[in-house]
ModelCIF file with pLDDT and N, C-alpha, C, O atoms, coordinates in Angstrom:
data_MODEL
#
_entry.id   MODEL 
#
_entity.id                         1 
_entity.type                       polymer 
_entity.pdbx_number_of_molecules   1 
#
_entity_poly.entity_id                      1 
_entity_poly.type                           'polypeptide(L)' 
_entity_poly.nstd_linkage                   no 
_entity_poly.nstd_monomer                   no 
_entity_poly.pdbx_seq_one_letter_code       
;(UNK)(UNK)(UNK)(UNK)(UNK)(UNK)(UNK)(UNK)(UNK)(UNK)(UNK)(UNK)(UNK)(UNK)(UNK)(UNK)
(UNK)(UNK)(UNK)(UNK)(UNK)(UNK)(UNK)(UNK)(UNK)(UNK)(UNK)(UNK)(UNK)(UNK)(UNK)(UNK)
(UNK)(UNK)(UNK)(UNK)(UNK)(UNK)(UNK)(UNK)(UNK)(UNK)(UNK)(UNK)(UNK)(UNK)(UNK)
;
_entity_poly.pdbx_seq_one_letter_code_can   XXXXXXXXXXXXXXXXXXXXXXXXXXXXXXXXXXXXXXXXXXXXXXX 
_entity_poly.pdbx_strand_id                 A 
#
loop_
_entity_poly_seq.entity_id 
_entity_poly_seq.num 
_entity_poly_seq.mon_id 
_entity_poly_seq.hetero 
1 1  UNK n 
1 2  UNK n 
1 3  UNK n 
1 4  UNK n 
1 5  UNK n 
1 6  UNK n 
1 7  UNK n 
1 8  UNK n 
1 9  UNK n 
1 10 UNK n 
1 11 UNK n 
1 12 UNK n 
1 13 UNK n 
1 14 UNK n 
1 15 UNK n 
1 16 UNK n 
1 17 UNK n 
1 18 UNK n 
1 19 UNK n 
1 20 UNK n 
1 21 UNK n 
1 22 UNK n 
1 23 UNK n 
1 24 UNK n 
1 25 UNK n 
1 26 UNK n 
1 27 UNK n 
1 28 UNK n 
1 29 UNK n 
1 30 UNK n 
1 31 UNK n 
1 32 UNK n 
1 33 UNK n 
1 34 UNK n 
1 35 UNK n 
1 36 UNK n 
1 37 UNK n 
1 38 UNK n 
1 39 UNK n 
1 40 UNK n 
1 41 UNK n 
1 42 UNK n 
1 43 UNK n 
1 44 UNK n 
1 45 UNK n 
1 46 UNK n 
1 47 UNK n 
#
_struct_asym.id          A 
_struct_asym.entity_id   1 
#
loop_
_ma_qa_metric.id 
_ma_qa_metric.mode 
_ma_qa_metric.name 
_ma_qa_metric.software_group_id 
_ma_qa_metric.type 
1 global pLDDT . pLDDT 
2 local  pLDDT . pLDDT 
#
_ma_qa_metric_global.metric_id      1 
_ma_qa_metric_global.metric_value   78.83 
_ma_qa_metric_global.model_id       1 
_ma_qa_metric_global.ordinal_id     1 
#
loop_
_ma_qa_metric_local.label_asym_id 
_ma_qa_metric_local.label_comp_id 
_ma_qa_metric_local.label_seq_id 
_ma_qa_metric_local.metric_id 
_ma_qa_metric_local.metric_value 
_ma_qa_metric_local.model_id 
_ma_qa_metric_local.ordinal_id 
A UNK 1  2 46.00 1 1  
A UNK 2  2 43.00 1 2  
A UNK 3  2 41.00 1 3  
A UNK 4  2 43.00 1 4  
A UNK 5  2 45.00 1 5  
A UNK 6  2 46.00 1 6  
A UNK 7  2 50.00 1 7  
A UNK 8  2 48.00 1 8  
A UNK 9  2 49.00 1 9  
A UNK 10 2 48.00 1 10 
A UNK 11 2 48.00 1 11 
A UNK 12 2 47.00 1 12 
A UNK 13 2 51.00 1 13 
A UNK 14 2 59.00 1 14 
A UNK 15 2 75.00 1 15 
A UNK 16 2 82.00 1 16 
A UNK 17 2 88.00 1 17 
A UNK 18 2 89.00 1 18 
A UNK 19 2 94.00 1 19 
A UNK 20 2 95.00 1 20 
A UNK 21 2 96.00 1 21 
A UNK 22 2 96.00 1 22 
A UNK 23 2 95.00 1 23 
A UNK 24 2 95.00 1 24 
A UNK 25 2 92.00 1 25 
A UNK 26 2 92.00 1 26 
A UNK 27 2 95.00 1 27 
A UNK 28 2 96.00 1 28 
A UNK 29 2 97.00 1 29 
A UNK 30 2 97.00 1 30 
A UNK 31 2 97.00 1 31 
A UNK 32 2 95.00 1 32 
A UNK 33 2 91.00 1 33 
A UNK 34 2 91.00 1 34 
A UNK 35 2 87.00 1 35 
A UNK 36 2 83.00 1 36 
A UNK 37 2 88.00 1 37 
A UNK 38 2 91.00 1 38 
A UNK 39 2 92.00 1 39 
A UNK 40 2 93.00 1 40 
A UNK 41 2 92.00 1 41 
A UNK 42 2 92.00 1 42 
A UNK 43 2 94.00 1 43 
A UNK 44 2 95.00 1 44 
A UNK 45 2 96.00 1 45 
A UNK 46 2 95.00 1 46 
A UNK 47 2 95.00 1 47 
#
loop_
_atom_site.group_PDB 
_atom_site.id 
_atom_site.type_symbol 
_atom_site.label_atom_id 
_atom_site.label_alt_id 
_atom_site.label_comp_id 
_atom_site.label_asym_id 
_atom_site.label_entity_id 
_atom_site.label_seq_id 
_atom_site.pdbx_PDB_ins_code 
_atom_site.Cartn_x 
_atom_site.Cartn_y 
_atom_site.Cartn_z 
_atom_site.occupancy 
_atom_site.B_iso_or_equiv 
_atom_site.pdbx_formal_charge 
_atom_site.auth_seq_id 
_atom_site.auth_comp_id 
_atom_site.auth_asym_id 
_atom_site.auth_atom_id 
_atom_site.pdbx_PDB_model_num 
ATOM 1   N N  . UNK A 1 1  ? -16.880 -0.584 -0.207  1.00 46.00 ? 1  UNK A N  1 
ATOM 2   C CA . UNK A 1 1  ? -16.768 0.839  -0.530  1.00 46.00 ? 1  UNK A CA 1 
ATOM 3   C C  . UNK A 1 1  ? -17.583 1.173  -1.776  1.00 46.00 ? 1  UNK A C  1 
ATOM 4   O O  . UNK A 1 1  ? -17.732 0.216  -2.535  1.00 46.00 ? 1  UNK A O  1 
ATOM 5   N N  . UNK A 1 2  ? -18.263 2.575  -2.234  1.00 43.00 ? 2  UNK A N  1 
ATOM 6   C CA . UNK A 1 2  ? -18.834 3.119  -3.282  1.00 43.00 ? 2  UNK A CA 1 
ATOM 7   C C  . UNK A 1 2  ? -17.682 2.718  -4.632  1.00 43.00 ? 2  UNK A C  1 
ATOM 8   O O  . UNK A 1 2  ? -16.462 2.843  -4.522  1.00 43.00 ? 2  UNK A O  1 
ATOM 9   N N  . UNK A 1 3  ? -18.277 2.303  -5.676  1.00 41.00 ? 3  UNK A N  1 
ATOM 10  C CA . UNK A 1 3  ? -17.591 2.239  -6.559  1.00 41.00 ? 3  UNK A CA 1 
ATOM 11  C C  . UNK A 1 3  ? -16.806 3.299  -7.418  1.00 41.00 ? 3  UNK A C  1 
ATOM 12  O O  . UNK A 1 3  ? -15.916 3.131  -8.251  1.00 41.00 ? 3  UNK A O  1 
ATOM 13  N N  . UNK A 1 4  ? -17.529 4.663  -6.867  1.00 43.00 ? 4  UNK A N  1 
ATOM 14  C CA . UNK A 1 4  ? -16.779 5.631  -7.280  1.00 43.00 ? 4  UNK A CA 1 
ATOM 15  C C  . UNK A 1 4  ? -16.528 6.292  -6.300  1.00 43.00 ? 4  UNK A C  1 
ATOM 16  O O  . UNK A 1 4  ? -16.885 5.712  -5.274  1.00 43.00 ? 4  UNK A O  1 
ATOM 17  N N  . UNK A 1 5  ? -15.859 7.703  -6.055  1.00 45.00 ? 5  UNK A N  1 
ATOM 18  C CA . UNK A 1 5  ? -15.353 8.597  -5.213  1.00 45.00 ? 5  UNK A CA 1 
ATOM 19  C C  . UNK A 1 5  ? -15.186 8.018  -3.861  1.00 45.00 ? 5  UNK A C  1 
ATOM 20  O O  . UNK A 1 5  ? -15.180 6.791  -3.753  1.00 45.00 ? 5  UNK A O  1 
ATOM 21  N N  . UNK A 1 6  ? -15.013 8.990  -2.518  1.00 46.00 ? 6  UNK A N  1 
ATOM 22  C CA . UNK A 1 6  ? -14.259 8.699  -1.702  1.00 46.00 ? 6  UNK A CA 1 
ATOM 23  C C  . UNK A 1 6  ? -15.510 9.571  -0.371  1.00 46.00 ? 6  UNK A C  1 
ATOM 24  O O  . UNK A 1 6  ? -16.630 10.058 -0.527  1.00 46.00 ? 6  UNK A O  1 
ATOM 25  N N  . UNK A 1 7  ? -14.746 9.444  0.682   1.00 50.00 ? 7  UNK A N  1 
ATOM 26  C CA . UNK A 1 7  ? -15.793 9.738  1.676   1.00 50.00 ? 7  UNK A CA 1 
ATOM 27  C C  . UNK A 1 7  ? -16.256 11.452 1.503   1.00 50.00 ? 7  UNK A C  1 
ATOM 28  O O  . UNK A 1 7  ? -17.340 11.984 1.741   1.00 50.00 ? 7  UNK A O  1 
ATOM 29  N N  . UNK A 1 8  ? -15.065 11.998 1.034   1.00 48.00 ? 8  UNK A N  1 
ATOM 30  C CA . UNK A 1 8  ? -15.063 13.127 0.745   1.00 48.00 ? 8  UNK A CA 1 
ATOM 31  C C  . UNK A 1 8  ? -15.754 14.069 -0.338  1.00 48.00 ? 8  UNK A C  1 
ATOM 32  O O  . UNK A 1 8  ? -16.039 15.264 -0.405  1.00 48.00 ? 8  UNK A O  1 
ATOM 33  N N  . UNK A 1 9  ? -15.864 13.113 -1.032  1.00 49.00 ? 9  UNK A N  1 
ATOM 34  C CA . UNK A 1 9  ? -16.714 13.321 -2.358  1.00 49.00 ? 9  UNK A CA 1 
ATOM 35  C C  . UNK A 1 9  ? -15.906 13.659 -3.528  1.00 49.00 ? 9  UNK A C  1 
ATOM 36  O O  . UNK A 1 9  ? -16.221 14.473 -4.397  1.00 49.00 ? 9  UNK A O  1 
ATOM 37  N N  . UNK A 1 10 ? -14.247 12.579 -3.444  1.00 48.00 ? 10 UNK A N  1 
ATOM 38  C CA . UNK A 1 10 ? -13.447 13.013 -4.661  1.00 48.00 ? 10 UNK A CA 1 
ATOM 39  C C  . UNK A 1 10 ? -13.143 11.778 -5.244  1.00 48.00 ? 10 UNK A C  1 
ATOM 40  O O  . UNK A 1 10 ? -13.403 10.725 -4.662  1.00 48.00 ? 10 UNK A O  1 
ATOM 41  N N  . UNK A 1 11 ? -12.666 11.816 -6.235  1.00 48.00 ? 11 UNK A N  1 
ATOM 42  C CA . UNK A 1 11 ? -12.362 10.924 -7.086  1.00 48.00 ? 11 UNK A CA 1 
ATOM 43  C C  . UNK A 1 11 ? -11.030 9.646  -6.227  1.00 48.00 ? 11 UNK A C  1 
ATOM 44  O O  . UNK A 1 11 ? -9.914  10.149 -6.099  1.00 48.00 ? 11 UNK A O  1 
ATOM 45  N N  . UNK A 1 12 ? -11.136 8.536  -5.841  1.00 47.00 ? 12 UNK A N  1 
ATOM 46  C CA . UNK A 1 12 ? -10.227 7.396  -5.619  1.00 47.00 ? 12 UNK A CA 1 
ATOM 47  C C  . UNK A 1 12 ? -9.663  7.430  -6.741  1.00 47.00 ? 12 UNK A C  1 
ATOM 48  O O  . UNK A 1 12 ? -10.248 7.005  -7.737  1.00 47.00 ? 12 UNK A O  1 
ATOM 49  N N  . UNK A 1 13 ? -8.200  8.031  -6.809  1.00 51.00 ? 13 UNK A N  1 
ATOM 50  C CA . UNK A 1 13 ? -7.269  7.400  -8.075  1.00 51.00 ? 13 UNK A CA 1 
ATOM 51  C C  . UNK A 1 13 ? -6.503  6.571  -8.356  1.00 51.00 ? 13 UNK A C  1 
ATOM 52  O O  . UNK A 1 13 ? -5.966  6.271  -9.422  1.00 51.00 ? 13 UNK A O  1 
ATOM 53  N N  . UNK A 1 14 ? -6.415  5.984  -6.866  1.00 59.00 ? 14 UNK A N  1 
ATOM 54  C CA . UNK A 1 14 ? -5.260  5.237  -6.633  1.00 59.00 ? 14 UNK A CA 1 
ATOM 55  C C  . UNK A 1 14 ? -5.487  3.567  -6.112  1.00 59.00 ? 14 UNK A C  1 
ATOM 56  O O  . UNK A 1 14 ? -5.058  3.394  -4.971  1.00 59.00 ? 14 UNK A O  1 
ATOM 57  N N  . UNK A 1 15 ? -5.908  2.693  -6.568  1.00 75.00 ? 15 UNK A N  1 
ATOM 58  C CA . UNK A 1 15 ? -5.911  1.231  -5.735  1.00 75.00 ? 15 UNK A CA 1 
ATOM 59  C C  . UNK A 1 15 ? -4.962  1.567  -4.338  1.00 75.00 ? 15 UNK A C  1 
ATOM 60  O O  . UNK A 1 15 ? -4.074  2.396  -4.137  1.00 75.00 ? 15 UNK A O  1 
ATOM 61  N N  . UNK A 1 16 ? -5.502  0.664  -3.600  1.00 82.00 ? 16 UNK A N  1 
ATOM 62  C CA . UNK A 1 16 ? -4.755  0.527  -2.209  1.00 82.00 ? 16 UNK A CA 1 
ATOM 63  C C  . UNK A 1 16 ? -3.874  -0.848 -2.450  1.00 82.00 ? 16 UNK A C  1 
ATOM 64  O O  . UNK A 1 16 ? -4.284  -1.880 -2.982  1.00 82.00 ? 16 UNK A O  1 
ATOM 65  N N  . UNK A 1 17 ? -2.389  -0.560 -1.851  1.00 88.00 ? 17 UNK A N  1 
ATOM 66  C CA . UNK A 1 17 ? -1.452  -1.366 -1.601  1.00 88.00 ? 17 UNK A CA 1 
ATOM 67  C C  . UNK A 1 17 ? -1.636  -2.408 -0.477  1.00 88.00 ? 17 UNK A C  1 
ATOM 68  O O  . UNK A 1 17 ? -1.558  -1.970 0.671   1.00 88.00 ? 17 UNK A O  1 
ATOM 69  N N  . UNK A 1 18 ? -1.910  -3.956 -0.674  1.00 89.00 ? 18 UNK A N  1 
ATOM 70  C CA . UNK A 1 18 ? -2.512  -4.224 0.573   1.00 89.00 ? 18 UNK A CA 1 
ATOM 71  C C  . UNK A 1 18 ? -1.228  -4.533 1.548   1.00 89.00 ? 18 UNK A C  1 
ATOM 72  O O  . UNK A 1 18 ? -0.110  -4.637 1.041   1.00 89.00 ? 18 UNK A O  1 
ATOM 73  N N  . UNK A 1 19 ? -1.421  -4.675 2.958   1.00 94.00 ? 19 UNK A N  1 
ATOM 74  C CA . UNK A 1 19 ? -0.259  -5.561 3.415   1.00 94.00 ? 19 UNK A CA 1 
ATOM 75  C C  . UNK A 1 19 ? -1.018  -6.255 4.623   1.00 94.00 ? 19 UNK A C  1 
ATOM 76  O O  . UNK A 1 19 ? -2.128  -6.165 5.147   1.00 94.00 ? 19 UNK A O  1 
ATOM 77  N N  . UNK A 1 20 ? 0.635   -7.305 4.870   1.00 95.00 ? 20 UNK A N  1 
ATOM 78  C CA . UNK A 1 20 ? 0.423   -7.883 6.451   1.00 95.00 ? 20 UNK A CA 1 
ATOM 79  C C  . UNK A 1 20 ? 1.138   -7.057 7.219   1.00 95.00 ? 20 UNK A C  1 
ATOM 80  O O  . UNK A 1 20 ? 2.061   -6.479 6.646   1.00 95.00 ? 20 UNK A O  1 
ATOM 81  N N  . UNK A 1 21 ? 0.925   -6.769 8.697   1.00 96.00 ? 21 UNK A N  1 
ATOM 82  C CA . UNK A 1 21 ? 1.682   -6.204 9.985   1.00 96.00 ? 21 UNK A CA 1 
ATOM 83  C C  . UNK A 1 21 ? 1.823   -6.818 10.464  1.00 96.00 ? 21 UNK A C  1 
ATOM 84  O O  . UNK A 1 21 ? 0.917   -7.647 10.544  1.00 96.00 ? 21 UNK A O  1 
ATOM 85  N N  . UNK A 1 22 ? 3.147   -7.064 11.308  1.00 96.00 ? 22 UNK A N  1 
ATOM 86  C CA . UNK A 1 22 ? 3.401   -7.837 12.507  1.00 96.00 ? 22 UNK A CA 1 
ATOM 87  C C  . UNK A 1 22 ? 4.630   -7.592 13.283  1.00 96.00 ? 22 UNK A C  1 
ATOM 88  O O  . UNK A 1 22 ? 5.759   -7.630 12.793  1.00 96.00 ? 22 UNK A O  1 
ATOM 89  N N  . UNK A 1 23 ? 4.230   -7.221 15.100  1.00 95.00 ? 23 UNK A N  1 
ATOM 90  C CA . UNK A 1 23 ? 5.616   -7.537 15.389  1.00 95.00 ? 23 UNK A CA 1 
ATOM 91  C C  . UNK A 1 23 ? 6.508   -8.601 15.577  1.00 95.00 ? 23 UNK A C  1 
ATOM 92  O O  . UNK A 1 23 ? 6.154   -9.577 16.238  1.00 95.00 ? 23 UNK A O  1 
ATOM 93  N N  . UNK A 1 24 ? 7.818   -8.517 14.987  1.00 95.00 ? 24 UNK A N  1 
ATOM 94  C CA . UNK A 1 24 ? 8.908   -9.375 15.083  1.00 95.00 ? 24 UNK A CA 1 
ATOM 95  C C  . UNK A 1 24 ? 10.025  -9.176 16.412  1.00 95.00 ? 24 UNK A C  1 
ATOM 96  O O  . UNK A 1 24 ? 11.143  -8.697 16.223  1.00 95.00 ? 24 UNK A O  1 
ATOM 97  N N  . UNK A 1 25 ? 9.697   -9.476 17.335  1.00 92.00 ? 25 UNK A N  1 
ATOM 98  C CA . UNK A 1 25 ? 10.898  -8.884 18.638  1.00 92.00 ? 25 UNK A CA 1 
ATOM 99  C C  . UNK A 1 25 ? 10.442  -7.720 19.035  1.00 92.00 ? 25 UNK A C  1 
ATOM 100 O O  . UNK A 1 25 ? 9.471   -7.443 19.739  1.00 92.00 ? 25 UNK A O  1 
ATOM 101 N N  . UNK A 1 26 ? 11.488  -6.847 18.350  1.00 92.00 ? 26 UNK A N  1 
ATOM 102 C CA . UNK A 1 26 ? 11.937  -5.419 18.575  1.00 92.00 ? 26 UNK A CA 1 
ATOM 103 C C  . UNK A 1 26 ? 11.425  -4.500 17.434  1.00 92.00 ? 26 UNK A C  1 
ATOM 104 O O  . UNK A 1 26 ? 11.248  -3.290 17.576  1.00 92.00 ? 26 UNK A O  1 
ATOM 105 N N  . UNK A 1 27 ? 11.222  -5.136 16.384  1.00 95.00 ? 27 UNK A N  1 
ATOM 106 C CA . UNK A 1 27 ? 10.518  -4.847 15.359  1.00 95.00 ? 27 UNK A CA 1 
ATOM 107 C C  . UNK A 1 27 ? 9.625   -5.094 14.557  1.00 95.00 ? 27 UNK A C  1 
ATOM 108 O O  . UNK A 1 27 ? 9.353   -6.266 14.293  1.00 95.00 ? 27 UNK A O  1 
ATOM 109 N N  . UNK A 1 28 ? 8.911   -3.971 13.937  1.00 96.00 ? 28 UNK A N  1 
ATOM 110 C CA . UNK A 1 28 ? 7.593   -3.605 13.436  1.00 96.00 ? 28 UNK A CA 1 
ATOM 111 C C  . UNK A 1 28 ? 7.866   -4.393 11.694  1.00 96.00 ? 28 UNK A C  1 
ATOM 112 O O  . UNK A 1 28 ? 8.857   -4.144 11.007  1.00 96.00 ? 28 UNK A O  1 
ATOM 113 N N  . UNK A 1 29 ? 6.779   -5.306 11.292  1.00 97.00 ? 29 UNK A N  1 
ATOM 114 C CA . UNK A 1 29 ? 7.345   -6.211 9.946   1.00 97.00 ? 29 UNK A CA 1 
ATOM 115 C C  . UNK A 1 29 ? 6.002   -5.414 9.119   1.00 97.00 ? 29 UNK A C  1 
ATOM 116 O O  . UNK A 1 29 ? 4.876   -5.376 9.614   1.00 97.00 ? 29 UNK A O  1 
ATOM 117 N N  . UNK A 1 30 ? 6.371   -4.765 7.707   1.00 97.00 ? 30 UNK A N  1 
ATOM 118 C CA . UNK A 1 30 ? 5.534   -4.594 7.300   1.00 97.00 ? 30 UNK A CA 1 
ATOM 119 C C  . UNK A 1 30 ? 5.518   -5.260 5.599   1.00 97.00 ? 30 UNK A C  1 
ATOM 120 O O  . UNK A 1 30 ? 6.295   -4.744 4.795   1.00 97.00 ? 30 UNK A O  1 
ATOM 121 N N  . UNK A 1 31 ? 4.722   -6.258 5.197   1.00 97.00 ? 31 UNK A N  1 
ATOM 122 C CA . UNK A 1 31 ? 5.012   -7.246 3.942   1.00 97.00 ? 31 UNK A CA 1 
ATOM 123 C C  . UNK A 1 31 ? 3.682   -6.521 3.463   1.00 97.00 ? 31 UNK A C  1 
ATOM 124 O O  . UNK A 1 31 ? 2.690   -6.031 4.002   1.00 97.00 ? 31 UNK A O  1 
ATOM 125 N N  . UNK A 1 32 ? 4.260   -6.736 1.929   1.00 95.00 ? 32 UNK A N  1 
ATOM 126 C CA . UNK A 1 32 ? 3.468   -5.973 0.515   1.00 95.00 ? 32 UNK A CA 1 
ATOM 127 C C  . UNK A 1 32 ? 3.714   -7.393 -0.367  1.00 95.00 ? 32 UNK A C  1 
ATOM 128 O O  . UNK A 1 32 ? 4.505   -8.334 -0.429  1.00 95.00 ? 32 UNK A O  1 
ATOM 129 N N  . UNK A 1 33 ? 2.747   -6.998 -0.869  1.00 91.00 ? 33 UNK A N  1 
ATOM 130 C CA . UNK A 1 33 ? 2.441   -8.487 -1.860  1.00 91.00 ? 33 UNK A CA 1 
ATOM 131 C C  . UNK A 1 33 ? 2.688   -7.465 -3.407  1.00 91.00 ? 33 UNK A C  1 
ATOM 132 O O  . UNK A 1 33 ? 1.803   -6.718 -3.823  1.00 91.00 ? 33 UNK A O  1 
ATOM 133 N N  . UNK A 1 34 ? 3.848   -7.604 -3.995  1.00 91.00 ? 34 UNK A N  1 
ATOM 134 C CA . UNK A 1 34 ? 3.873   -6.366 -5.316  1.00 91.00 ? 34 UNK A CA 1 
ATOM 135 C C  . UNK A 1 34 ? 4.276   -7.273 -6.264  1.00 91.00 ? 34 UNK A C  1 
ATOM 136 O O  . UNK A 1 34 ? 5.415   -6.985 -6.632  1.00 91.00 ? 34 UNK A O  1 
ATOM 137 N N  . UNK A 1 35 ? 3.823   -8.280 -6.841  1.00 87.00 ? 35 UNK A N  1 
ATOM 138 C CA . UNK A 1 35 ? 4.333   -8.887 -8.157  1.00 87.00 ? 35 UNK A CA 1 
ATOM 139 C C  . UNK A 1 35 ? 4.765   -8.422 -9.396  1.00 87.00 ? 35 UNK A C  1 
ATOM 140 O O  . UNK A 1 35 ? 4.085   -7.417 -9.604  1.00 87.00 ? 35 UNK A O  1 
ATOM 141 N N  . UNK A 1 36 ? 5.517   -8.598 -10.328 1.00 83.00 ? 36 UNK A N  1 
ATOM 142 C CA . UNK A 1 36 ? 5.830   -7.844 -11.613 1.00 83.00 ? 36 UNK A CA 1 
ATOM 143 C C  . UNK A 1 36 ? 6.165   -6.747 -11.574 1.00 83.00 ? 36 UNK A C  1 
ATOM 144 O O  . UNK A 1 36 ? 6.070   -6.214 -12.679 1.00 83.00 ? 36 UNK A O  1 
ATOM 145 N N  . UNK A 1 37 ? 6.561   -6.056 -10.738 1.00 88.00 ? 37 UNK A N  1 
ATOM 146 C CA . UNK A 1 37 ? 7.547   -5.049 -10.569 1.00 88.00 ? 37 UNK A CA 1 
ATOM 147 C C  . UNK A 1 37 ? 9.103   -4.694 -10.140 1.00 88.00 ? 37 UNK A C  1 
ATOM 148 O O  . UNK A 1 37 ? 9.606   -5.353 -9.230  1.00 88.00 ? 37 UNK A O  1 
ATOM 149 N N  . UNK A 1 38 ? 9.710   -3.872 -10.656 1.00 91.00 ? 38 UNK A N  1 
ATOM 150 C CA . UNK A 1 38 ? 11.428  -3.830 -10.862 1.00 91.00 ? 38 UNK A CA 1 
ATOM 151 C C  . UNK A 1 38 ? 11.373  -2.732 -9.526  1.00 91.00 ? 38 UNK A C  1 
ATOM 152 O O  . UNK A 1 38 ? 11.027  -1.551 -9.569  1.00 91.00 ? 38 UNK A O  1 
ATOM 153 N N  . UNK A 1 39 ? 11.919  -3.671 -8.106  1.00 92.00 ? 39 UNK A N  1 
ATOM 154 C CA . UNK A 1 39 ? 11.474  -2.478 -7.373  1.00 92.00 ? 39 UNK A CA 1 
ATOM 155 C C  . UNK A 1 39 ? 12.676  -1.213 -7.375  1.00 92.00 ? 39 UNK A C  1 
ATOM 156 O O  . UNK A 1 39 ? 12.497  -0.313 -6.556  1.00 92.00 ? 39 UNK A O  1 
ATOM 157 N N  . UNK A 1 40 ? 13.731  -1.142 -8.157  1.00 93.00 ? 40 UNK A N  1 
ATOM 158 C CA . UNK A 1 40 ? 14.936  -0.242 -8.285  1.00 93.00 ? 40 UNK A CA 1 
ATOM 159 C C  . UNK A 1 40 ? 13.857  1.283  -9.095  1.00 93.00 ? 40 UNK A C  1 
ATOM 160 O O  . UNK A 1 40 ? 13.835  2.449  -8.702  1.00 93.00 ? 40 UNK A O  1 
ATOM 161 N N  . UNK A 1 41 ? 13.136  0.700  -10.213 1.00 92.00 ? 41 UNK A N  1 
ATOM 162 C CA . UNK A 1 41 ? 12.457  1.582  -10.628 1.00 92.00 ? 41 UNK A CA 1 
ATOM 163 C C  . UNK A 1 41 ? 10.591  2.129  -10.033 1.00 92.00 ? 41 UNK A C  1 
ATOM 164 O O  . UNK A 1 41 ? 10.099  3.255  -10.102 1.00 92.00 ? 41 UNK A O  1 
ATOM 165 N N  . UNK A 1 42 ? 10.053  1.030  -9.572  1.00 92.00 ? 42 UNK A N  1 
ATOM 166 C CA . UNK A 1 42 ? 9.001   1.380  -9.625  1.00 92.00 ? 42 UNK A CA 1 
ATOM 167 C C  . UNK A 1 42 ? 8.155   1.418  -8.240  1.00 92.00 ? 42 UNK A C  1 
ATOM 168 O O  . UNK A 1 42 ? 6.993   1.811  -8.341  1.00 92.00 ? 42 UNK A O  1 
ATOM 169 N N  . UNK A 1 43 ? 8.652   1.027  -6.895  1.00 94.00 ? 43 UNK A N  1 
ATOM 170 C CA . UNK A 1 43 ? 9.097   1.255  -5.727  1.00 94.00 ? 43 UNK A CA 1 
ATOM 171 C C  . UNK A 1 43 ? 9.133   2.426  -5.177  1.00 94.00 ? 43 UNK A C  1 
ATOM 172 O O  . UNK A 1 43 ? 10.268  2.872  -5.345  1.00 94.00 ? 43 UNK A O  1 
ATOM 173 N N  . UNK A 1 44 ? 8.380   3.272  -4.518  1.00 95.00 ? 44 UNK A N  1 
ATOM 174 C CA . UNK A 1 44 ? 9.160   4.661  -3.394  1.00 95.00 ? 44 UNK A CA 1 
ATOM 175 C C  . UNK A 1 44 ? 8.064   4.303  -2.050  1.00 95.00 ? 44 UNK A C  1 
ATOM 176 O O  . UNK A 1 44 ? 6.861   4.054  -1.961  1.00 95.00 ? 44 UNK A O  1 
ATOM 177 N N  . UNK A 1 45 ? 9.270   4.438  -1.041  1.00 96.00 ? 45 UNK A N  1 
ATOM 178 C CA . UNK A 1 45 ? 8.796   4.488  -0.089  1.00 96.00 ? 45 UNK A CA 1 
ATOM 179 C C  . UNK A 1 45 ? 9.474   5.368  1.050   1.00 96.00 ? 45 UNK A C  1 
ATOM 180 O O  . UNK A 1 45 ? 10.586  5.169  1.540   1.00 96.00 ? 45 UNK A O  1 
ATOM 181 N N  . UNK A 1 46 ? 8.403   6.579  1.432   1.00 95.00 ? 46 UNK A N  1 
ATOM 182 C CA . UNK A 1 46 ? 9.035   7.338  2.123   1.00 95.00 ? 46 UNK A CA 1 
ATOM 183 C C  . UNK A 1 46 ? 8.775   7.685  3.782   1.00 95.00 ? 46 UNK A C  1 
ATOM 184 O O  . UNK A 1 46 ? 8.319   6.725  4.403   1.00 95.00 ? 46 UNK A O  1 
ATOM 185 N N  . UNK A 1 47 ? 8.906   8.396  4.236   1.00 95.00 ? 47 UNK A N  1 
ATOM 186 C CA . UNK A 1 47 ? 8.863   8.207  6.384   1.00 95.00 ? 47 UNK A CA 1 
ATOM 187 C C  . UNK A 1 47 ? 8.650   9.527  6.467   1.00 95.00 ? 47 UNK A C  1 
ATOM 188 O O  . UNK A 1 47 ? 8.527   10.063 7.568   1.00 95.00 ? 47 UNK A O  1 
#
């Protein structure tokens, strides 16, 4: 990717969260690699 801005021509402010996907059975597994973080505080994840 360009080291600056975005396809759009705006500023990227945010690093991307990487993960793995996978299905498990019946369900969809989605793993985040987040080290050094208190996830009670610094954690949101919304649907």
């Amino acid at each position: 990717r360009r080291s600056q801005g975005s396809v759009w021509g705006e500023a990227v402010e945010e690093p991307i969260v990487r993960v793995d996907e996978y299905r498990d059975g019946g369900t969809l597994v989605i793993r985040a690699e987040l080290p050094g973080i208190d996830p009670d505080r610094d954690v949101e994840i919304t649907a």
